[in-house]
Structure formats: structure tokens, C-alpha cells
C-alpha atoms as a PDB file:
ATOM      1  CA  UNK A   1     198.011 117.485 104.101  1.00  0.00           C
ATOM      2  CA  UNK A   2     195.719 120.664 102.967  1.00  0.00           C
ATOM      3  CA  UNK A   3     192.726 120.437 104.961  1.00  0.00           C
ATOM      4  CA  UNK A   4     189.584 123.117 104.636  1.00  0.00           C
ATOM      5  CA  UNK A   5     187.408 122.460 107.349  1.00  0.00           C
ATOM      6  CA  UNK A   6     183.916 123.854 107.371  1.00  0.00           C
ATOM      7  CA  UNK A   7     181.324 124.942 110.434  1.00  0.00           C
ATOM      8  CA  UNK A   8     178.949 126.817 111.405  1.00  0.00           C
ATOM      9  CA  UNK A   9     176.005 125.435 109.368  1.00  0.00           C
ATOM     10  CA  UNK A  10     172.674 124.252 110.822  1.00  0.00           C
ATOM     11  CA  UNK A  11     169.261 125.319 111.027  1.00  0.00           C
ATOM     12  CA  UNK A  12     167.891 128.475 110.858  1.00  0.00           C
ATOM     13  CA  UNK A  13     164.410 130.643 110.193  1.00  0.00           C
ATOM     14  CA  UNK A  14     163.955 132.906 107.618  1.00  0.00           C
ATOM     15  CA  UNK A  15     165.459 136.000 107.823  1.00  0.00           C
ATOM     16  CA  UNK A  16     167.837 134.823 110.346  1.00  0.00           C
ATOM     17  CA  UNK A  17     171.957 134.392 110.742  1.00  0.00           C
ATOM     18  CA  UNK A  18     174.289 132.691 110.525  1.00  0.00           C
ATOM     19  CA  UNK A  19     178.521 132.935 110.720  1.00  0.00           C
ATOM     20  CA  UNK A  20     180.438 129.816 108.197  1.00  0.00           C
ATOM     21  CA  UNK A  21     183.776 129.552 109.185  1.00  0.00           C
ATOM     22  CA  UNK A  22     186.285 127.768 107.099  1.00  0.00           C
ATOM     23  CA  UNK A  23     189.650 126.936 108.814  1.00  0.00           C
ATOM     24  CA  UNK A  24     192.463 126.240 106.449  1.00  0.00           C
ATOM     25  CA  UNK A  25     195.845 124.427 107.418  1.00  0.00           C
ATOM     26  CA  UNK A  26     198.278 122.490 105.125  1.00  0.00           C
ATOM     27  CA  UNK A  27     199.807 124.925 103.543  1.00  0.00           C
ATOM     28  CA  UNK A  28     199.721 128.817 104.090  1.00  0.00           C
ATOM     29  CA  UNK A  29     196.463 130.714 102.528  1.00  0.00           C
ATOM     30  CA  UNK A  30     197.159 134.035 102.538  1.00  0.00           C
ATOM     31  CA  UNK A  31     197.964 134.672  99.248  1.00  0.00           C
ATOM     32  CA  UNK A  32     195.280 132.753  97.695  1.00  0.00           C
ATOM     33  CA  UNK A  33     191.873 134.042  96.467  1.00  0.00           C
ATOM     34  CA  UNK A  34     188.889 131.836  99.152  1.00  0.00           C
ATOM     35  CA  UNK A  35     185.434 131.342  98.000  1.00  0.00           C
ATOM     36  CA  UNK A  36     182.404 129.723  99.351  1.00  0.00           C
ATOM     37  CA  UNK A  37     180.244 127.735  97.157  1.00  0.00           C
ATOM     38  CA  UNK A  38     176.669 126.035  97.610  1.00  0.00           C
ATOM     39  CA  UNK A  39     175.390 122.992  96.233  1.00  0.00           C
ATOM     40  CA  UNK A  40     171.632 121.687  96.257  1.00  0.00           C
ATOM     41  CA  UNK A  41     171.247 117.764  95.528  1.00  0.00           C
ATOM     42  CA  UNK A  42     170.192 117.373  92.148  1.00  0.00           C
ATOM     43  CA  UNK A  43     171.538 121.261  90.942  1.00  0.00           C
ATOM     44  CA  UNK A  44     174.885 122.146  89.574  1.00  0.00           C
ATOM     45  CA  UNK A  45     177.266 124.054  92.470  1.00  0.00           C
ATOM     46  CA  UNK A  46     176.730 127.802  92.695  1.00  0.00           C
ATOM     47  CA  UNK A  47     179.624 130.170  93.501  1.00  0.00           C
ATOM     48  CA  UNK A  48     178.160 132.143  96.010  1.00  0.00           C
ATOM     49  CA  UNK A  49     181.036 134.592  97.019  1.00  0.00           C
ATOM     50  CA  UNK A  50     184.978 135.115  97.100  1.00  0.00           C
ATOM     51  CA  UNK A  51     187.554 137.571  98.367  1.00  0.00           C
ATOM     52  CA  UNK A  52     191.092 138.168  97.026  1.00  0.00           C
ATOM     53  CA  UNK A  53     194.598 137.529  99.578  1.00  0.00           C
ATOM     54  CA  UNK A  54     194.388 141.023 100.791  1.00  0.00           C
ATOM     55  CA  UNK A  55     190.617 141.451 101.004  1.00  0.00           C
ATOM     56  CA  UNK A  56     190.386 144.292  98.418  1.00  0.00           C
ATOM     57  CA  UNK A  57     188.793 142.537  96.181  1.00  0.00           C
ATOM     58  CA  UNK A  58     185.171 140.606  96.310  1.00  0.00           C
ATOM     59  CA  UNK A  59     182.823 139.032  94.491  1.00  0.00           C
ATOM     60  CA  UNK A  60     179.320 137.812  94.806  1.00  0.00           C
ATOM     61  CA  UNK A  61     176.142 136.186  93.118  1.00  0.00           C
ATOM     62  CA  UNK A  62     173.972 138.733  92.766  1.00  0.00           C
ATOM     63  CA  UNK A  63     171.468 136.203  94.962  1.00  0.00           C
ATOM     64  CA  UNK A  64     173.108 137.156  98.154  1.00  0.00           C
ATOM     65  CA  UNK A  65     174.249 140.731  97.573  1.00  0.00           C
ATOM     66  CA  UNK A  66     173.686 143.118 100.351  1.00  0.00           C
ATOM     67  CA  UNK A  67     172.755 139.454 102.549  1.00  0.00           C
ATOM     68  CA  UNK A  68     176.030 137.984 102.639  1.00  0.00           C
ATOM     69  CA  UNK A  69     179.150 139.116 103.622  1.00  0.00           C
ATOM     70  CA  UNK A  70     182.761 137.167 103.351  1.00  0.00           C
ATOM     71  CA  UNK A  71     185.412 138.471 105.062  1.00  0.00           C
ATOM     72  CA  UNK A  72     189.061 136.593 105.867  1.00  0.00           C
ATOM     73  CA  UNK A  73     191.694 136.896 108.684  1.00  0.00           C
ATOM     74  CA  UNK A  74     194.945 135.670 107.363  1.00  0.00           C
ATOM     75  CA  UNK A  75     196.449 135.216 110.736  1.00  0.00           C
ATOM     76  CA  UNK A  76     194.111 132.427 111.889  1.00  0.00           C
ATOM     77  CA  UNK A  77     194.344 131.137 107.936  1.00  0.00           C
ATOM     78  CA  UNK A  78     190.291 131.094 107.920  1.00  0.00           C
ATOM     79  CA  UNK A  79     187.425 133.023 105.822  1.00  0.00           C
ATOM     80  CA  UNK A  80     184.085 133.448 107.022  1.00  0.00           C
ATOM     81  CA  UNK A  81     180.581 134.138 105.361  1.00  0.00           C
ATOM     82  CA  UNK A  82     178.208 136.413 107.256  1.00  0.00           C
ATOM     83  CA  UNK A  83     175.087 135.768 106.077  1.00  0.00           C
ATOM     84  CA  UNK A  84     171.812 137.468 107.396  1.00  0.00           C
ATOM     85  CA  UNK A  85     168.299 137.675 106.227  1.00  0.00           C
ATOM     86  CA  UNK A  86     168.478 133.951 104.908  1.00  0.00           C
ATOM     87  CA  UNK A  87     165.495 132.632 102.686  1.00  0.00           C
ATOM     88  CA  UNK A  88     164.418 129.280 102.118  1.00  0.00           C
ATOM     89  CA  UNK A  89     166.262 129.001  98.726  1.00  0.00           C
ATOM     90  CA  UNK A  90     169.666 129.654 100.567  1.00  0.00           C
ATOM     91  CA  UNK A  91     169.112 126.075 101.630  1.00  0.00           C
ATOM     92  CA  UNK A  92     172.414 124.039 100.710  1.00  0.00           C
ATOM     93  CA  UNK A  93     175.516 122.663 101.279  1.00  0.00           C
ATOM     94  CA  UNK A  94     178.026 125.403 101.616  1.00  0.00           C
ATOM     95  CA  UNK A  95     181.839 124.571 100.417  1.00  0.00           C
ATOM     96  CA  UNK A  96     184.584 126.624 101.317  1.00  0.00           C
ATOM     97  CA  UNK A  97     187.731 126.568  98.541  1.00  0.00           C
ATOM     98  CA  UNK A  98     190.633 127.931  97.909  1.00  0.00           C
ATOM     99  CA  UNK A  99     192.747 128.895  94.625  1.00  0.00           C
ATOM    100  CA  UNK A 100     195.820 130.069  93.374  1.00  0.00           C
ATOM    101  CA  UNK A 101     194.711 132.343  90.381  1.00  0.00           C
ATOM    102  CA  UNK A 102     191.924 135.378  90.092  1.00  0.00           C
ATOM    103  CA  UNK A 103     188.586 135.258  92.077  1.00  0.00           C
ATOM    104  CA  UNK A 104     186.844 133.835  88.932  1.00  0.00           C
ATOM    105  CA  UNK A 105     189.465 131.077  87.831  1.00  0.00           C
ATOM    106  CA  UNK A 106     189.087 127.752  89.048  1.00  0.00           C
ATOM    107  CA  UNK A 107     189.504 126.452  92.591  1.00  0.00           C
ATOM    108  CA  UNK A 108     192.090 123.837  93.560  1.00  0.00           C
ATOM    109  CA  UNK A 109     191.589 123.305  97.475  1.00  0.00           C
ATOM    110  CA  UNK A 110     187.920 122.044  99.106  1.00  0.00           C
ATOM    111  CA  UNK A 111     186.098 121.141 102.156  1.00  0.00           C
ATOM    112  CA  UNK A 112     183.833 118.927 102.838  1.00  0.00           C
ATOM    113  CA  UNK A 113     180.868 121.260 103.051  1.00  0.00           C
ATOM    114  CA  UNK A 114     178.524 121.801 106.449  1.00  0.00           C
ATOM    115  CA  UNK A 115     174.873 121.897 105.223  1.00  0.00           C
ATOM    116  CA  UNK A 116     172.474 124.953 105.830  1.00  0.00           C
ATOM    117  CA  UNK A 117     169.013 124.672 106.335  1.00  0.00           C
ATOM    118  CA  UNK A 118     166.448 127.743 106.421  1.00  0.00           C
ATOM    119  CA  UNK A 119     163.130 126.887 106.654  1.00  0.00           C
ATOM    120  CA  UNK A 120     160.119 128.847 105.861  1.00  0.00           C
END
């Protein structure tokens, strides 16, 4: 069974840290693009960032840029999400996926999502 298990969420000032980690098992990862995606109730999902098998290759929503950082270690079949200098409007439910195709096609793999709260 694929499982994508996300932690590392919680509660957090702004303009502080905070490490996701999404640990995937199931099947092996390591060729497959990972993203993280956010979701506030109410709002359509956002895709925040995503890296390529190798890590050569990123994208991100220009939101977060120079804030967040994803990074992926193929070994422990997990991707993380750095993310520093939070603001209040990073304040969601962060989803870690996984897909087969290019860092913009669609995902096929999910968590469950581990919520992040920043307060002001």
C-alpha cells in the first residue's frame, strides 16, 4: 500500500521555522517528481513547491521563493520543505505528493496533510 506520511507541522511565530518531512513507502520514489502543496479551508489547493528524481530540477510559487526550500534524500524515500521566515498567510494544511510525469503535470500519490499555523 503507497503511503505518504506527513510531519513536522504545528505552530509557529512569524518569521520563524519550520522542517515538513514527508516519508514515502509503498513503492520506490526515487524516480518520481515530489511536491508539497497547501490548502486553506474554503480556497482552492496551492502548489507551493516540487523537485525532480535527481534534485536538479525545482520549482516554486513565487509566494515562498527565497523562504522555502525543498530538498529530497532518496535513500530514506522522503522530501522535506525548509521553510523560514513564515508569515501569517503561510497558514495551511501542507500535502506532500508524488507523480510520475514533469514537476508541473499532475500528481498521483498524497498524504494526509499536517496543518501549519503561524500566527501574527
Amino acid at each position: 500500500q503507497v503511503q505518504l506520511v506527513e510531519s513536522g507541522g504545528g505552530l509557529v511565530q512569524a518569521g520563524g521555522s519550520l522542517r515538513l518531512s514527508c516519508a514515502a513507502s509503498g513503492r520506490t520514489f526515487s524516480s518520481d517528481v515530489m511536491g508539497w502543496f497547501r490548502q486553506v479551508p474554503g480556497q482552492e489547493r496551492e502548489y507551493v513547491a516540487g523537485i525532480t528524481w535527481n534534485g536538479v530540477k525545482t520549482y516554486y510559487i513565487d509566494s515562498v521563493k527565497g523562504r522555502f526550500t525543498i530538498s529530497r534524500d532518496n535513500a530514506k524515500n522522503t522530501v522535506y520543505l525548509q521553510m523560514n521566515s513564515l508569515k501569517p498567510e503561510d497558514t495551511a494544511v501542507y500535502y506532500c505528493a508524488a507523480g510520475t510525469g514533469g514537476l508541473r503535470d499532475e500528481y498521483a500519490f498524497w498524504g494526509q496533510g499536517t496543518l501549519v499555523t503561524v500566527s501574527s
